[in-house]
Protein backbone atom coordinates (compact mmCIF):
# COMPACT_ATOMS: atom_id res chain seq x y z
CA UNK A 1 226.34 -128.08 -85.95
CA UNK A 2 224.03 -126.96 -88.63
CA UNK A 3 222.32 -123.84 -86.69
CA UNK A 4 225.00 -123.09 -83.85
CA UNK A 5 223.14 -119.36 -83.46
CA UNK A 6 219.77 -121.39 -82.72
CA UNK A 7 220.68 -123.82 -79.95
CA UNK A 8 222.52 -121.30 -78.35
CA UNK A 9 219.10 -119.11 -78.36
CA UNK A 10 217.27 -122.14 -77.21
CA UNK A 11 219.73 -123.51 -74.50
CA UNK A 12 219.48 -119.64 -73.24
CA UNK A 13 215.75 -120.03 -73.16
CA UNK A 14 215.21 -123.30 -71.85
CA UNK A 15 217.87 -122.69 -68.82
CA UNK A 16 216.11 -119.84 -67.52
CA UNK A 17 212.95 -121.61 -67.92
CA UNK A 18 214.09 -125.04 -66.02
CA UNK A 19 215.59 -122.73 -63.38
CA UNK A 20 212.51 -120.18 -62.77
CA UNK A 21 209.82 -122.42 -64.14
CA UNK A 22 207.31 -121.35 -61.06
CA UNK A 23 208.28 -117.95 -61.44
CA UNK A 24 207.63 -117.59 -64.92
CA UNK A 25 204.56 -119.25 -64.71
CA UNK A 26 203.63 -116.90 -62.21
CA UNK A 27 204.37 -113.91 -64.45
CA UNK A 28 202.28 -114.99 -66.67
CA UNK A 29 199.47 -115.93 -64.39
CA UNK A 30 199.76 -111.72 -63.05
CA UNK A 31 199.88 -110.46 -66.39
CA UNK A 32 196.29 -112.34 -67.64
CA UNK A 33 195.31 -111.15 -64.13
CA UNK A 34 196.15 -107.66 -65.22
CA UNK A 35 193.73 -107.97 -68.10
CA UNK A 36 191.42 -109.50 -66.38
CA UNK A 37 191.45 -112.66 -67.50
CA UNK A 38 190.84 -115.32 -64.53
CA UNK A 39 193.19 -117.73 -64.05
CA UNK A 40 194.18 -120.65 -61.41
CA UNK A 41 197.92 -120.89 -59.83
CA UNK A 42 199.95 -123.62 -61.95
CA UNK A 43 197.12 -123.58 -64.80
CA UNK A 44 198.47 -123.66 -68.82
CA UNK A 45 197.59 -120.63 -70.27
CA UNK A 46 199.68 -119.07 -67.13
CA UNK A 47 202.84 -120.90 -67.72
CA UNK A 48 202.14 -120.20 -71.85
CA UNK A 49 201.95 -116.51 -70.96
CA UNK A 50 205.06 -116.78 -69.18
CA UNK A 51 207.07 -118.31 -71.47
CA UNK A 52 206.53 -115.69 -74.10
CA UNK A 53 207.36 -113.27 -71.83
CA UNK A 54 210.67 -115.23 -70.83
CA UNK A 55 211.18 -115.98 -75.25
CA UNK A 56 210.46 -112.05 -75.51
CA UNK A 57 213.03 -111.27 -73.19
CA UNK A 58 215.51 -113.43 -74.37
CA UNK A 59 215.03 -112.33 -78.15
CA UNK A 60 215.22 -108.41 -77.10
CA UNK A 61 218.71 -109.68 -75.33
CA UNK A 62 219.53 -111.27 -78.90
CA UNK A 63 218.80 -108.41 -80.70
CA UNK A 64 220.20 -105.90 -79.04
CA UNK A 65 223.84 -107.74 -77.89
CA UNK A 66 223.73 -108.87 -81.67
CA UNK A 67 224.06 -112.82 -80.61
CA UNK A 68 223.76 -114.54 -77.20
CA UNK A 69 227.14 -115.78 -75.44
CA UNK A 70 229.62 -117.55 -75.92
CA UNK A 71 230.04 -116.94 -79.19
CA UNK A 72 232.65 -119.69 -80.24
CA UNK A 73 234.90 -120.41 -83.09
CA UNK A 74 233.55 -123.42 -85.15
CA UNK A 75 237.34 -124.63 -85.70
CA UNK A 76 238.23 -124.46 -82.08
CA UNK A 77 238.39 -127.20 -79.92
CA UNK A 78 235.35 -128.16 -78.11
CA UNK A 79 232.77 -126.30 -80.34
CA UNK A 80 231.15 -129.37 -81.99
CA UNK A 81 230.98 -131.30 -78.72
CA UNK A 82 229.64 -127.92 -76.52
CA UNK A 83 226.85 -127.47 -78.85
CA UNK A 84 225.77 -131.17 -78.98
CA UNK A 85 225.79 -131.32 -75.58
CA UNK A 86 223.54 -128.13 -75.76
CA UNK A 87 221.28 -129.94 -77.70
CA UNK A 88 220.94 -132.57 -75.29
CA UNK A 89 220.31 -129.96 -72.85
CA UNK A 90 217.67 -128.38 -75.30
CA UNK A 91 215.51 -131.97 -75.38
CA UNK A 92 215.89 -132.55 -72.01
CA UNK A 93 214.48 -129.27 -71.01
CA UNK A 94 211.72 -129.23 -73.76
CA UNK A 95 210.63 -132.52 -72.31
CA UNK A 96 210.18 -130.97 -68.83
CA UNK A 97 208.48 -128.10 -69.76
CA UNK A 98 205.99 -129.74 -72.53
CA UNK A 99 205.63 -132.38 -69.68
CA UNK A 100 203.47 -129.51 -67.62
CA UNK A 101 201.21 -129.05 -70.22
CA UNK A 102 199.74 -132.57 -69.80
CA UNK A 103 200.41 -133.78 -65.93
CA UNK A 104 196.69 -132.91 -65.64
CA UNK A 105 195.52 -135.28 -68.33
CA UNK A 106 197.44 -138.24 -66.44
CA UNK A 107 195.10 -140.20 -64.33
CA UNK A 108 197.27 -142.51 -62.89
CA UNK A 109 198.54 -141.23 -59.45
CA UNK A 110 201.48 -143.80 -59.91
CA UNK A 111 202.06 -143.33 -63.82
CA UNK A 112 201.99 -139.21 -62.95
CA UNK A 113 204.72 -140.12 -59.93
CA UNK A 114 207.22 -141.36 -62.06
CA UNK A 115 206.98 -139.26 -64.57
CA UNK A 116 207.25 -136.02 -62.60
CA UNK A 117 210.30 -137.60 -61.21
CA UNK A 118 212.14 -138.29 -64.97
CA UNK A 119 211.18 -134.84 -66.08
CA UNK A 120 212.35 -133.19 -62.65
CA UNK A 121 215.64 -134.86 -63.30
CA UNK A 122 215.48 -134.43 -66.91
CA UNK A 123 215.88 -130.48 -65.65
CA UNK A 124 218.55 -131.49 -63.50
CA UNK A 125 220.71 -133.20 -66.18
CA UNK A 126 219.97 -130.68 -68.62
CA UNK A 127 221.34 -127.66 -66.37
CA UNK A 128 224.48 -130.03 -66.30
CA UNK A 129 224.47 -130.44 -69.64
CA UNK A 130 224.17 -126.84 -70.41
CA UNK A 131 226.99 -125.79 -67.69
CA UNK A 132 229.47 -128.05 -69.87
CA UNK A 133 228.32 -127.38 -73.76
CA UNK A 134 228.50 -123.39 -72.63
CA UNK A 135 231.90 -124.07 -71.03
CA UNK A 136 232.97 -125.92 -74.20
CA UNK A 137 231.50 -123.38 -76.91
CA UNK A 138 233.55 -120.90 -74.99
CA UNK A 139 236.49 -122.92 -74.60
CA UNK A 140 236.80 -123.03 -78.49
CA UNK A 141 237.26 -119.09 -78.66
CA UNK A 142 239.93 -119.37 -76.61
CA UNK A 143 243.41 -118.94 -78.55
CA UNK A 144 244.05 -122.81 -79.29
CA UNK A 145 247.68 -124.50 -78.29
CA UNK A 146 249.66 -125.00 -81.17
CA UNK A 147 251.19 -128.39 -81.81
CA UNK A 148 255.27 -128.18 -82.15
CA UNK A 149 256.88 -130.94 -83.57
């Protein structure tokens, strides 16, 4: 893994964003409220808002804990798998959260159905996916078993 320090940032991001997606939408929609901007429930610049909100808060977590967990050990065992399975996790959730942005624009009602249903268990798999690449990146800071013999 070429940028371990980045899909960690992003799986960190992208899990809280599969997992509170109406929520964080919702921030956002009260905060243009708050400046007066109008804005309809569900509507783009809403869940835009929210996300850099959500990408703020994440980064302020970076900064100040000086790296997101786990922080793993690049020779342990696991590492290279946990993080490509992050990835995974990463696309998945990218595809389910870009795939908001242009429901509206999809004028089939059946062509909208079915896609709505991949990207809501895109989310699904990648919250899977993340569970097991975070349990793997840790697993490779663990102290390794030594082979005797």
């Amino acid at each position: 893994m070429k940028y371990p320090n980045a899909n960690v940032f992003a799986a960190w991001f992208f899990m809280f964003q599969t997992l509170a997606m109406g929520w964080v939408a919702a921030s956002g929609r009260v905060l243009l409220e708050m400046l007066g901007v109008p804005t309809v429930e569900g509507d783009i610049p809403g869940r835009i808002v929210g996300a850099l909100l959500l990408l703020l808060i994440v980064y302020l977590v970076w900064h100040f804990m000086r790296g997101l967990p786990p922080q793993g050990k690049p020779e342990g065992n696991g590492f290279r798998m946990g993080h490509r399975l992050l990835l995974i996790g990463n696309v998945l959730a990218a595809l389910l959260f870009v795939f908001h942005f242009f429901a509206a624009g999809i004028d089939g009602y059946n062509t909208h159905l079915v896609l709505n249903k991949f990207t809501t268990a895109f989310g699904y798999m990648a919250m899977g996916f993340f569970a097991i690449g975070f349990s793997l990146v840790y697993q490779s800071a663990m102290p390794q078993e030594e082979k005797n013999g």
